[in-house]
N, C-alpha and C. Protein backbone atom coordinates (compact mmCIF):
# COMPACT_ATOMS: atom_id res chain seq x y z
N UNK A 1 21.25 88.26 -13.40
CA UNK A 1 21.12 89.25 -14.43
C UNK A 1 22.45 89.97 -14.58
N UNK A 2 22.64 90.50 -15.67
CA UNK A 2 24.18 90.96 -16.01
C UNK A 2 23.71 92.44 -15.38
N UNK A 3 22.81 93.42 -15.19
CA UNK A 3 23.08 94.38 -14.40
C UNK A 3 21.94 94.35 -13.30
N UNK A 4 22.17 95.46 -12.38
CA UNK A 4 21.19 95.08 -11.28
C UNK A 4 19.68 96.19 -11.84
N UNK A 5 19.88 97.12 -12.65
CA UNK A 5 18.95 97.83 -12.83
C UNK A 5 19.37 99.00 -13.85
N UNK A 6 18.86 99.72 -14.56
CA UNK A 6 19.26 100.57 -15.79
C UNK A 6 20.69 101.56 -15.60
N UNK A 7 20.20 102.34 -14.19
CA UNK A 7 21.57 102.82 -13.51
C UNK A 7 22.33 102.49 -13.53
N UNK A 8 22.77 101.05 -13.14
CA UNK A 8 23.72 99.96 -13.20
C UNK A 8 24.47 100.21 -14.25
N UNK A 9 23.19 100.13 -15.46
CA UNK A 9 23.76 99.28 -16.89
C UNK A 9 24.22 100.62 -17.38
N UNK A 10 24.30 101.67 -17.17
CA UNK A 10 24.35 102.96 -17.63
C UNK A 10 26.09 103.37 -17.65
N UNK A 11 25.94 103.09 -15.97
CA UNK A 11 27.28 103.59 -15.38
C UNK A 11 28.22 102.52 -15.71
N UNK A 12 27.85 101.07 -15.71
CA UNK A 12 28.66 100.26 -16.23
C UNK A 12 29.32 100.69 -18.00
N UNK A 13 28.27 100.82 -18.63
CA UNK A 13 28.71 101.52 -20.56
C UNK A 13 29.23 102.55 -19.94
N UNK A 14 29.15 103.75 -19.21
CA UNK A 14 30.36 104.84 -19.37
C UNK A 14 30.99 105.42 -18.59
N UNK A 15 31.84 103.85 -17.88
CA UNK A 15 32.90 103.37 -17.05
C UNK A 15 34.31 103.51 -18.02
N UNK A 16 34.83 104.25 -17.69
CA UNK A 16 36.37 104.64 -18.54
C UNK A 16 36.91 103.38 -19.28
N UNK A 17 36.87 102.65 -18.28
CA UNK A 17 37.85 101.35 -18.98
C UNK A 17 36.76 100.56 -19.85
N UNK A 18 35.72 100.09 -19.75
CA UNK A 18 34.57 99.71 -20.53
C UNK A 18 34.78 100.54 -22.07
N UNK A 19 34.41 101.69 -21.54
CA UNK A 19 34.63 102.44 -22.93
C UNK A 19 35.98 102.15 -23.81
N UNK A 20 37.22 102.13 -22.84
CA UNK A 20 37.99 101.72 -23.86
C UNK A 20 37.80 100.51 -23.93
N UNK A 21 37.80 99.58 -23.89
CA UNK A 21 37.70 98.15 -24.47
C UNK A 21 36.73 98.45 -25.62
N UNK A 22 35.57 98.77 -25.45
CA UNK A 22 34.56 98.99 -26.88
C UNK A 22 35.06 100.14 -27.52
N UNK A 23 36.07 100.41 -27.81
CA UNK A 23 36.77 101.55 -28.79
C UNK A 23 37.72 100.36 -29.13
N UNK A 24 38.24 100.29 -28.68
CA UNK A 24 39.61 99.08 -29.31
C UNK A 24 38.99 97.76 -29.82
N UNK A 25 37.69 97.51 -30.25
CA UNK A 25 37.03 96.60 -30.78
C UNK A 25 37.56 97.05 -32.40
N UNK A 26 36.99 98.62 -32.35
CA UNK A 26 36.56 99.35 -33.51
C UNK A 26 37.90 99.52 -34.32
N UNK A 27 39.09 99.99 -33.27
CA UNK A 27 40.55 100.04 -33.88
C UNK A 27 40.62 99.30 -35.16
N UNK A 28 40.75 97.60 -35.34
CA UNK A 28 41.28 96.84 -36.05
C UNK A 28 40.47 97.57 -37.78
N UNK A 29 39.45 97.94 -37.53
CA UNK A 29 38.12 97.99 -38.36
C UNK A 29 38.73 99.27 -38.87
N UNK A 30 39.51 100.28 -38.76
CA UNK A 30 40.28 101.68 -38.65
C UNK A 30 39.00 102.42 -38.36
N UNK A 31 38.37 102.45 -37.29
CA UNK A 31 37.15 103.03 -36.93
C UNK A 31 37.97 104.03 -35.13
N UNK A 32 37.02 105.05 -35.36
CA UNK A 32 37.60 105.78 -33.60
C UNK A 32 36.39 106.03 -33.08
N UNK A 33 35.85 105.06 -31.85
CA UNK A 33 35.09 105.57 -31.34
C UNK A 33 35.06 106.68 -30.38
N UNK A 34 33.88 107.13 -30.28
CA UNK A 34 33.50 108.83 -29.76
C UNK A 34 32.53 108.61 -28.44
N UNK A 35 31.62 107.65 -28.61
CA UNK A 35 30.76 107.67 -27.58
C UNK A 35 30.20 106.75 -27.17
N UNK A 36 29.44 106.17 -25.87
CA UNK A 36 29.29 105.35 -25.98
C UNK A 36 28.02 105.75 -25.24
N UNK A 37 26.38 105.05 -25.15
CA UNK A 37 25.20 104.99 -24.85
C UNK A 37 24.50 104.07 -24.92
N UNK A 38 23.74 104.43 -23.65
CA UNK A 38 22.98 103.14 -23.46
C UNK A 38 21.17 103.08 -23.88
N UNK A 39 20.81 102.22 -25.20
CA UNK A 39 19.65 102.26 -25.74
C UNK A 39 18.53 101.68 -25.51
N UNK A 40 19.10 100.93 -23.93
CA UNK A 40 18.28 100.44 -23.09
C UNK A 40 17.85 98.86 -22.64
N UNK A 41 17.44 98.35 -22.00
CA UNK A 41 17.71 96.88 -22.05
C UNK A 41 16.91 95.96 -22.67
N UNK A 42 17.13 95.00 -23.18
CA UNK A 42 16.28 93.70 -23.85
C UNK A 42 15.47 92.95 -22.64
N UNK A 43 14.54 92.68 -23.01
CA UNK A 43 13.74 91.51 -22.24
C UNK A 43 13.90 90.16 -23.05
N UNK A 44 13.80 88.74 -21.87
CA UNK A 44 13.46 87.92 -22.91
C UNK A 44 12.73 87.03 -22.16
N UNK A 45 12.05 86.26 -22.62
CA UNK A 45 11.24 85.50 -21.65
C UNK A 45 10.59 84.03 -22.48
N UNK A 46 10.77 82.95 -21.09
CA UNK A 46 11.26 81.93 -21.61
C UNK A 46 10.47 80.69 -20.61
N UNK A 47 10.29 80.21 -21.09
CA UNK A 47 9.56 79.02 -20.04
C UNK A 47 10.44 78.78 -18.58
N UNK A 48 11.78 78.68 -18.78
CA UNK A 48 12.57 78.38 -17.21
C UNK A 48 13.38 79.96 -17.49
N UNK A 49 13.25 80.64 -15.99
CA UNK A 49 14.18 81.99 -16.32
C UNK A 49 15.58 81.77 -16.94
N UNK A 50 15.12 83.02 -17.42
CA UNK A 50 17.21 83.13 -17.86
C UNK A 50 17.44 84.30 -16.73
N UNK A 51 18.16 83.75 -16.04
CA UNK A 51 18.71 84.77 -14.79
C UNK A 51 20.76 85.48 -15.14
N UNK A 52 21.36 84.05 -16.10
CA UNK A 52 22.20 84.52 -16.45
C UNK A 52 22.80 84.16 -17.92
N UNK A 53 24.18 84.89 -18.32
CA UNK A 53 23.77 84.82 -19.91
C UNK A 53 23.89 83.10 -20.17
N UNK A 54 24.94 82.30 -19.17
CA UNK A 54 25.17 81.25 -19.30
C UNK A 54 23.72 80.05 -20.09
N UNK A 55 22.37 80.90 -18.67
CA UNK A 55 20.94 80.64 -19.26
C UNK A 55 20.24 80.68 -20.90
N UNK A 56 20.91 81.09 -21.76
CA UNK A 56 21.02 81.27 -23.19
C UNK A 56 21.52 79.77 -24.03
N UNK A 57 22.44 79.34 -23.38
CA UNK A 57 23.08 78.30 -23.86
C UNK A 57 21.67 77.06 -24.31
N UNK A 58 21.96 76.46 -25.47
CA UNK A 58 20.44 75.57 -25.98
C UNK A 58 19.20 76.19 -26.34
N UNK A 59 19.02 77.28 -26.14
CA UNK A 59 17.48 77.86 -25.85
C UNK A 59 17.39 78.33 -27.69
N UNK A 60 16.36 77.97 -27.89
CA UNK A 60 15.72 78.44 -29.51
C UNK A 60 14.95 79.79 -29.05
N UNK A 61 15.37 80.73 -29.59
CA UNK A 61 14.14 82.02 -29.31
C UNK A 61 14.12 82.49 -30.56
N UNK A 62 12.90 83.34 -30.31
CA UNK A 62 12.31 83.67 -31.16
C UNK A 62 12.48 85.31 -31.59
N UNK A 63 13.64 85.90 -32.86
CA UNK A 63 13.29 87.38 -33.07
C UNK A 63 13.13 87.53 -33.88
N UNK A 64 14.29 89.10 -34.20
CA UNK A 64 13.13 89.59 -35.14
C UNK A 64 14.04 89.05 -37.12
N UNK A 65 14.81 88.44 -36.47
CA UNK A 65 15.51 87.48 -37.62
C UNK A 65 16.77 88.40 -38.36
N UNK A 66 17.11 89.83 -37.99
CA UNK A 66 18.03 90.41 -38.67
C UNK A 66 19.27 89.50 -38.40
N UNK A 67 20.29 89.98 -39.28
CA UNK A 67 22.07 89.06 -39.11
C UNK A 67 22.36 89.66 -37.80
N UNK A 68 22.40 90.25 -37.42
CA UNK A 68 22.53 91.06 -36.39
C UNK A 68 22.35 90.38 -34.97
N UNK A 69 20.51 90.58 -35.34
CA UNK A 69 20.24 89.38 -34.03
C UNK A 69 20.70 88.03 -33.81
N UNK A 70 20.82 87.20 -35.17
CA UNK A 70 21.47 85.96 -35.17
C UNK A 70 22.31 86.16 -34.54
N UNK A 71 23.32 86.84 -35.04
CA UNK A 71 24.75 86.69 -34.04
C UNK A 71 24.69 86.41 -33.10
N UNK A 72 23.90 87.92 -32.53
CA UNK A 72 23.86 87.81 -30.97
C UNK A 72 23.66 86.36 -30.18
N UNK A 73 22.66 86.02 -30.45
CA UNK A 73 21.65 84.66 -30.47
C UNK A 73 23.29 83.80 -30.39
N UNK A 74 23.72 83.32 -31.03
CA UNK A 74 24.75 82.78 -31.84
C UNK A 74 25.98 82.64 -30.49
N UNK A 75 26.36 83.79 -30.40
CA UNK A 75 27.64 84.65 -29.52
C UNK A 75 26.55 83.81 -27.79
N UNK A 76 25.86 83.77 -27.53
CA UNK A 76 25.27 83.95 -26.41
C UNK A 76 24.57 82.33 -26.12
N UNK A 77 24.94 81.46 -27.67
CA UNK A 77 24.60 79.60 -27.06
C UNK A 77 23.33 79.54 -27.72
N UNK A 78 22.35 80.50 -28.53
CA UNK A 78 21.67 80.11 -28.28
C UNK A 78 21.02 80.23 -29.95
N UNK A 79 20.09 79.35 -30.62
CA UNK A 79 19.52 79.88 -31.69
C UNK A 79 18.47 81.09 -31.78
N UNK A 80 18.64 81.76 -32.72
CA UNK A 80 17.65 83.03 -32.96
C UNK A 80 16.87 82.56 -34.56
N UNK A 81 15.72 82.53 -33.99
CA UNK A 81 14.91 82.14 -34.92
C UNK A 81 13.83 83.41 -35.83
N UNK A 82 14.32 83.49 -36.84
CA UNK A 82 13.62 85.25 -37.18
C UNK A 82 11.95 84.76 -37.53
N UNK A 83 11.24 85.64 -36.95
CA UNK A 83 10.02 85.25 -37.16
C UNK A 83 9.34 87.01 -37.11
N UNK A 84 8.03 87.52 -37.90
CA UNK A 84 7.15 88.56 -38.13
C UNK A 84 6.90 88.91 -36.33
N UNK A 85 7.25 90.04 -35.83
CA UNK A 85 6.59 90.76 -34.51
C UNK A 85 5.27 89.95 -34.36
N UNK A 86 4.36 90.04 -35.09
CA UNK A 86 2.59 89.51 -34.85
C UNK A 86 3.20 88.19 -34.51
N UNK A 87 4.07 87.29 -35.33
CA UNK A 87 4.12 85.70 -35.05
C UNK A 87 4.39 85.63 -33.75
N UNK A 88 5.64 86.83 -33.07
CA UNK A 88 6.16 86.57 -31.78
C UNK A 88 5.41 86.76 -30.33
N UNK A 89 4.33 87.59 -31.00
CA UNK A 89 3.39 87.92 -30.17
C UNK A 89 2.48 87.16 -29.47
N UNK A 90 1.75 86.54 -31.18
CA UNK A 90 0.65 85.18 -30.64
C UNK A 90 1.78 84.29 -30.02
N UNK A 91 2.76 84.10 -30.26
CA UNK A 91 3.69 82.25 -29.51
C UNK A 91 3.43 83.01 -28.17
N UNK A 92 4.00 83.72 -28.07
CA UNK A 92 3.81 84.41 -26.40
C UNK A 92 2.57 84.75 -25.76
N UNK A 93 1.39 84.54 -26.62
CA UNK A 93 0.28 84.38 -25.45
C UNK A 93 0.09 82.85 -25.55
N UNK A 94 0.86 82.23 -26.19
CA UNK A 94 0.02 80.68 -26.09
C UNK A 94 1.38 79.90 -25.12
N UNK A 95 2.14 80.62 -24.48
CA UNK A 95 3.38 80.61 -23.54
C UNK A 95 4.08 79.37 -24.43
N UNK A 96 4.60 80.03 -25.65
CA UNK A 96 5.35 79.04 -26.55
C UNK A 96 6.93 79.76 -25.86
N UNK A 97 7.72 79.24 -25.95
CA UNK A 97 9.35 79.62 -25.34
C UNK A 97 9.56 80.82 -26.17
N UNK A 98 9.42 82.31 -26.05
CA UNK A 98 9.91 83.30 -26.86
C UNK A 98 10.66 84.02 -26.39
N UNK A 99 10.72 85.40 -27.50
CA UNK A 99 11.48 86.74 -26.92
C UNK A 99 10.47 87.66 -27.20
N UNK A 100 10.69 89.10 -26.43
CA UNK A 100 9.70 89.78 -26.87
C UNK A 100 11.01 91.08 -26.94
N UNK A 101 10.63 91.43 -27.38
CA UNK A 101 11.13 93.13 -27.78
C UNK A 101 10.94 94.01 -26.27
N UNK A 102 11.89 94.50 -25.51
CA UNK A 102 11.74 95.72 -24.05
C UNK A 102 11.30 96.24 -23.97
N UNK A 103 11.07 96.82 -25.32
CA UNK A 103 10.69 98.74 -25.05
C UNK A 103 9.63 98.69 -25.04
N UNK A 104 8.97 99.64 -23.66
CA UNK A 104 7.61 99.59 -22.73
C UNK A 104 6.66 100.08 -24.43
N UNK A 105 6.96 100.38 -25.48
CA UNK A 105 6.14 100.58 -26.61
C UNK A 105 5.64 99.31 -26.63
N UNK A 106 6.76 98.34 -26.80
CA UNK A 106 6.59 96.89 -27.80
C UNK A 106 5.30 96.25 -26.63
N UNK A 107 5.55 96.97 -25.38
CA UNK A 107 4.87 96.21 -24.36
C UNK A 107 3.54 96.56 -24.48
N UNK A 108 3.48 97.46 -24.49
CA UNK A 108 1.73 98.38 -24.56
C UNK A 108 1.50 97.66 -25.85
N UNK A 109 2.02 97.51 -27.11
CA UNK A 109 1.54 96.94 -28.07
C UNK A 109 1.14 95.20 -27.79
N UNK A 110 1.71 94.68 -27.24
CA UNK A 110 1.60 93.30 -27.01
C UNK A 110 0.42 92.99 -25.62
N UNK A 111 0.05 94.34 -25.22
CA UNK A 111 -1.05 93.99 -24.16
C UNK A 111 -0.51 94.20 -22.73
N UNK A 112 0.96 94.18 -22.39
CA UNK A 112 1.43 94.05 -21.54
C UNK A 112 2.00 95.36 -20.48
N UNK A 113 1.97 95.45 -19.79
CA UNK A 113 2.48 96.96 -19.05
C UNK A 113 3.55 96.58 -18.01
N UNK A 114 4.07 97.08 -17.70
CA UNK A 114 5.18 97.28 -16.89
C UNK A 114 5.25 97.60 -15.22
C-alpha cells in the first residue's frame, strides 16, 4: 500500500518538500499553490489484491466515469470504465472485478461497514 494508514497519508501531503513538488506542478499553469489536504483515501477492490500501485497495471475497473477519473485510471496502467454508482454496486455483490467509492458513506450505502 502507498501509505501505512491515514496518519501516514496525512503527514506524508504536509511534508515540506511534498508540498513543494505539488506547488511546482501548478507553476507552469501560472497557478500558486496555498495548501495542501488530505480528502481521504480511495478503496478499490478487485478479485487478486492490489497491494501496490504497480497492481493497477491491466486491471479494467469500474468508476464513476468523470475525465478526471479516466486519467487517473490511465496514469496508474489501468482502464477506468465509467459506469452509474447503482451499476457499481450490483457488479460488486455479484464479485464482478470493481471499484467502490471509500467514504464510510458510500459504504453504509452499499451495505458494507467498516
Amino acid at each position: 500500500m502507498l501509505f501505512r494508514d491515514e496518519p501516514n497519508a496525512a503527514a506524508t501531503v504536509h511534508d515540506p518538500a511534498i508540498q513543494k513538488a505539488m506547488f511546482d506542478l501548478a507553476a507552469p499553469k501560472r497557478m500558486v499553490g496555498i495548501a495542501t489536504l488530505d480528502l481521504g483515501s480511495s478503496n478499490y477492490g478487485a478479485k487478486n489484491p492490489i497491494l501496490r500501485l504497480s497492481d493497477f497495471s491491466g486491471k479494467k475497473l469500474r468508476i464513476n466515469g468523470t475525465e478526471l477519473e479516466r486519467q487517473k485510471m490511465a496514469k496508474l496502467g489501468a482502464t477506468g470504465i465509467g459506469m452509474p454508482l447503482i451499476n457499481r454496486i450490483a457488479a460488486s455483490e455479484v464479485r464482478i472485478r470493481t471499484m467502490k467509492i471509500g467514504s464510510p458513506r458510500m459504504s453504509r450505502i452499499a451495505g458494507r461497514t467498516k
